[in-house]
Protein backbone atom coordinates (compact mmCIF):
# COMPACT_ATOMS: atom_id res chain seq x y z
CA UNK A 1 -0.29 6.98 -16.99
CA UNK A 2 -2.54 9.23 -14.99
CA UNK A 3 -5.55 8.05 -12.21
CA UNK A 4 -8.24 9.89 -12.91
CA UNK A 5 -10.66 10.30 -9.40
CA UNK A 6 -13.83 11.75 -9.20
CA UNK A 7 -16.65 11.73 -6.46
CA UNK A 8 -19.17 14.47 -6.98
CA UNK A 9 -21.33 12.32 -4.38
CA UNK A 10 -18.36 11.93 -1.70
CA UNK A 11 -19.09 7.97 -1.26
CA UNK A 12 -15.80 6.98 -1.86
CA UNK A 13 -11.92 7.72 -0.91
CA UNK A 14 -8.33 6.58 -2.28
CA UNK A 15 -6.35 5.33 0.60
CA UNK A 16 -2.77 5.18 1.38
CA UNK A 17 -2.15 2.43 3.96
CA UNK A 18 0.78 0.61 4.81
CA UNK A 19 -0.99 -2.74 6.16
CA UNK A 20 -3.53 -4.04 3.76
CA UNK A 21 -5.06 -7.03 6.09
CA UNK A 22 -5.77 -4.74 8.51
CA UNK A 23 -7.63 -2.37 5.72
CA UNK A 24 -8.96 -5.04 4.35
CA UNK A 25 -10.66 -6.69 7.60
CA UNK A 26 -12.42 -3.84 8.23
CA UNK A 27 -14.63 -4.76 5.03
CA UNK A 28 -17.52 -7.39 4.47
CA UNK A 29 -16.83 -10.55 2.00
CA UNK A 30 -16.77 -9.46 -1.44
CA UNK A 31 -19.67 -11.01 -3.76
CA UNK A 32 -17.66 -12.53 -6.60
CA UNK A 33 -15.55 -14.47 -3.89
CA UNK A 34 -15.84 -18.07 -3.00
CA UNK A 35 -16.68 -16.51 0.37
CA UNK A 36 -20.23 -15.05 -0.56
CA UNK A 37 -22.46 -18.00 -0.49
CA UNK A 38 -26.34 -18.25 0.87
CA UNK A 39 -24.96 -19.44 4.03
CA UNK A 40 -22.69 -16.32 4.75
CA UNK A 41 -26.12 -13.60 3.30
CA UNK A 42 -27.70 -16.23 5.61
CA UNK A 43 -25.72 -15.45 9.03
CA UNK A 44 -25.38 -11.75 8.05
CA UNK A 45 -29.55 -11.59 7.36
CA UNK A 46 -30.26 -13.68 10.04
CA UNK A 47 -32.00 -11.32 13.52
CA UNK A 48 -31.25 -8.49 11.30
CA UNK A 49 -34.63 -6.10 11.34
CA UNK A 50 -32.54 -3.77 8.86
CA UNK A 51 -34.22 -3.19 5.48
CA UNK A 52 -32.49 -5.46 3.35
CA UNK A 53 -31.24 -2.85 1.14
CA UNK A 54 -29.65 -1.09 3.47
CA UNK A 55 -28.03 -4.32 4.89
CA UNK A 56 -26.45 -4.75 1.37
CA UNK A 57 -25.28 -1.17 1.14
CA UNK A 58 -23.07 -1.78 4.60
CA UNK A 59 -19.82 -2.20 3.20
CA UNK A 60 -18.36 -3.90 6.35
CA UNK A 61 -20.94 -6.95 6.03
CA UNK A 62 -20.43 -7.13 1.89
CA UNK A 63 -18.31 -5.11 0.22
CA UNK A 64 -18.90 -3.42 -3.34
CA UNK A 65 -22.34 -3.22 -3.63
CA UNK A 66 -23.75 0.35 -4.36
CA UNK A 67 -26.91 1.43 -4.42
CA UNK A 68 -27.11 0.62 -8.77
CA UNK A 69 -26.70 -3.18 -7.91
CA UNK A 70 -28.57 -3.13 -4.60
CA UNK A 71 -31.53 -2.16 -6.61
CA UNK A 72 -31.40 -4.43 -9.57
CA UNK A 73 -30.05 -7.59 -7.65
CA UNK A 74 -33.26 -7.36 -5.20
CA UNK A 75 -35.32 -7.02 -7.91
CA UNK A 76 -33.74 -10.40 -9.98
CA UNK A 77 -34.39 -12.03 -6.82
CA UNK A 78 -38.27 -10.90 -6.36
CA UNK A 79 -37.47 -9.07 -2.88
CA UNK A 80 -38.49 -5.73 -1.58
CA UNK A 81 -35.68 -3.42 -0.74
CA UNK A 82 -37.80 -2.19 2.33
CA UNK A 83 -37.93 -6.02 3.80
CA UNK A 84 -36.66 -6.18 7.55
CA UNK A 85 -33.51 -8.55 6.40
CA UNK A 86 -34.36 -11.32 9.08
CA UNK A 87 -38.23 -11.94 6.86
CA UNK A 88 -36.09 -13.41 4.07
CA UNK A 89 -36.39 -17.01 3.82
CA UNK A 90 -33.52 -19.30 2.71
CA UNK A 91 -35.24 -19.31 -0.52
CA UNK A 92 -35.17 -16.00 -1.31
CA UNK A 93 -31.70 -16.20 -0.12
CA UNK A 94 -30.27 -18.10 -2.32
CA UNK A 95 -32.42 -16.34 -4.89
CA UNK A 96 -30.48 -12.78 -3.43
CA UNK A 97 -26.83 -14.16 -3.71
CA UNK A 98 -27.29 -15.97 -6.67
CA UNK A 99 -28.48 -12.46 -8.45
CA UNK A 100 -26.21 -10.56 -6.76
CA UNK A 101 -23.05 -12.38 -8.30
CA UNK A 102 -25.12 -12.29 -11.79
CA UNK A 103 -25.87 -8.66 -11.49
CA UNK A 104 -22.39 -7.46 -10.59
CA UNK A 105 -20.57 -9.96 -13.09
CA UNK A 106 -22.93 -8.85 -15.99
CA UNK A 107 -21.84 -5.28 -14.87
CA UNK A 108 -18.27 -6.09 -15.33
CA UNK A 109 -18.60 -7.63 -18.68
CA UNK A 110 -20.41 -4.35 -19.53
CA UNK A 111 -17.47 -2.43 -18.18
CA UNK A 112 -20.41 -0.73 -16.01
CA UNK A 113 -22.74 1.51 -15.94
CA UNK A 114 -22.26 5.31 -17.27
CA UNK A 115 -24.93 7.47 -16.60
CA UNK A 116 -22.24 10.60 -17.16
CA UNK A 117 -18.74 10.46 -17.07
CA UNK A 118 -17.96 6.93 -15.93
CA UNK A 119 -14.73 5.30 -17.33
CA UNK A 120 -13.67 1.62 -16.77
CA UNK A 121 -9.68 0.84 -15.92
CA UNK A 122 -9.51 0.92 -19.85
CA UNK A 123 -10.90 4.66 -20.31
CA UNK A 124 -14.06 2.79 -21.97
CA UNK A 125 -17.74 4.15 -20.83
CA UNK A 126 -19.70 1.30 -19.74
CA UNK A 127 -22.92 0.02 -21.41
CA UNK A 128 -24.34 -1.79 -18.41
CA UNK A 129 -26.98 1.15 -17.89
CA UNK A 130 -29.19 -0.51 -20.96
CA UNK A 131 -29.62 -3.54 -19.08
CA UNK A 132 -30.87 -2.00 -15.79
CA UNK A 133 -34.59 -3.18 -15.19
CA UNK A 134 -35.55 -0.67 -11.60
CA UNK A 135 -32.38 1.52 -11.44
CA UNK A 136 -33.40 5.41 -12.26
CA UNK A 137 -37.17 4.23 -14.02
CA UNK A 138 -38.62 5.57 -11.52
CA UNK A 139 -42.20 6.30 -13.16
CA UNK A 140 -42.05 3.86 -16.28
CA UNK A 141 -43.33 0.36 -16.91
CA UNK A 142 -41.98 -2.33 -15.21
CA UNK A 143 -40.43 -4.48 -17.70
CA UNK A 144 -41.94 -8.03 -16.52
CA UNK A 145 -44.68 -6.79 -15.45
CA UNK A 146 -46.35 -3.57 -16.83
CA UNK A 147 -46.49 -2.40 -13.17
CA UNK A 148 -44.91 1.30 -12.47
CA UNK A 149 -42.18 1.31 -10.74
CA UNK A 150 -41.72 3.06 -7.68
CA UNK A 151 -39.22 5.06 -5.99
CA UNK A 152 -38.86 5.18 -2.08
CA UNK A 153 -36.34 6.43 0.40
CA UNK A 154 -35.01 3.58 2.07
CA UNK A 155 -31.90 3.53 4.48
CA UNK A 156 -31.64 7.38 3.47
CA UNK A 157 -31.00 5.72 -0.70
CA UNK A 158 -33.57 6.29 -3.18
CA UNK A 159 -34.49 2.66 -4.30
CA UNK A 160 -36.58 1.37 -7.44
CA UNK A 161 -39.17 -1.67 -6.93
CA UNK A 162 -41.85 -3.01 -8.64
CA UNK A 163 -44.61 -3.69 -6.32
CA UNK A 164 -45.97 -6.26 -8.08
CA UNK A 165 -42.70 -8.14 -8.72
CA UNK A 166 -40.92 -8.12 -5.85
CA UNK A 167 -42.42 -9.38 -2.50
């Protein structure tokens, strides 16, 4: 068997570490868990005048979302990414965790998204990158809409909105 690693981008890091708790409370609830509910994206939102994206992107308040899913779950929920995190209202909320889990599980089943050299656990390219609706379209028609989407640098990301979609 061999583990193939690569991080053009530097984002990420294998780790050697003899007490996994302690790793492991360093980082934010993980969506697909029982743990990620409205109430939890509730507490963590809540006085927060950080864009939401950028809340989302901080892996020690949720843990696994990159900037890909960040993008398309905001935009499934109707949000802008540039919305201080604290305007959200427990609609929208809801709305965000609820398209969060659908986002990344959809993702999964798609054994994710390959833009280049991307390989799943199996050494299978994902097909997930068909299904993206903001992510990289920077320039084309929104899909709901007809609107343009939009790139902007938020948090120091580039993130894709519609204007007209997401509030």
């Amino acid at each position: 068997k061999k583990l193939l690693y690569e991080d053009a981008r530097r984002f990420g890091g294998i780790y050697l570490v003899s007490n996994r708790e302690q790793f492991f409370a360093l980082m934010g609830v993980e969506p697909l868990s029982a743990d990620f509910t409205p109430q939890y994206l509730g507490k963590i939102t809540h006085n927060r005048k950080i864009a939401i994206k950028s809340l989302l992107l901080c892996q020690n308040q949720v843990c696994g979302i990159g900037n890909i899913y960040a993008d398309e779950a905001l935009f499934a929920a109707g949000i802008r990414p540039d919305r201080p995190a604290k305007s959200l209202t427990q609609k929208e909320i809801t709305r965000l965790c609820k398209a969060i889990k659908q986002v990344l599980q959809q993702s999964i089943d798609l054994h994710g998204t390959t833009f280049r050299d991307f390989r799943d656990g199996h050494n299978q390219a994902g097909s997930n990158q068909h299904s993206l609706k903001v992510y990289g379209k920077n320039k084309e028609k929104c899909s709901v809409c007809g609107q343009i989407i939009i790139k902007e640098i938020i948090g120091g990301r580039g993130s894709h909105f519609c204007e007209k979609c997401q509030k």
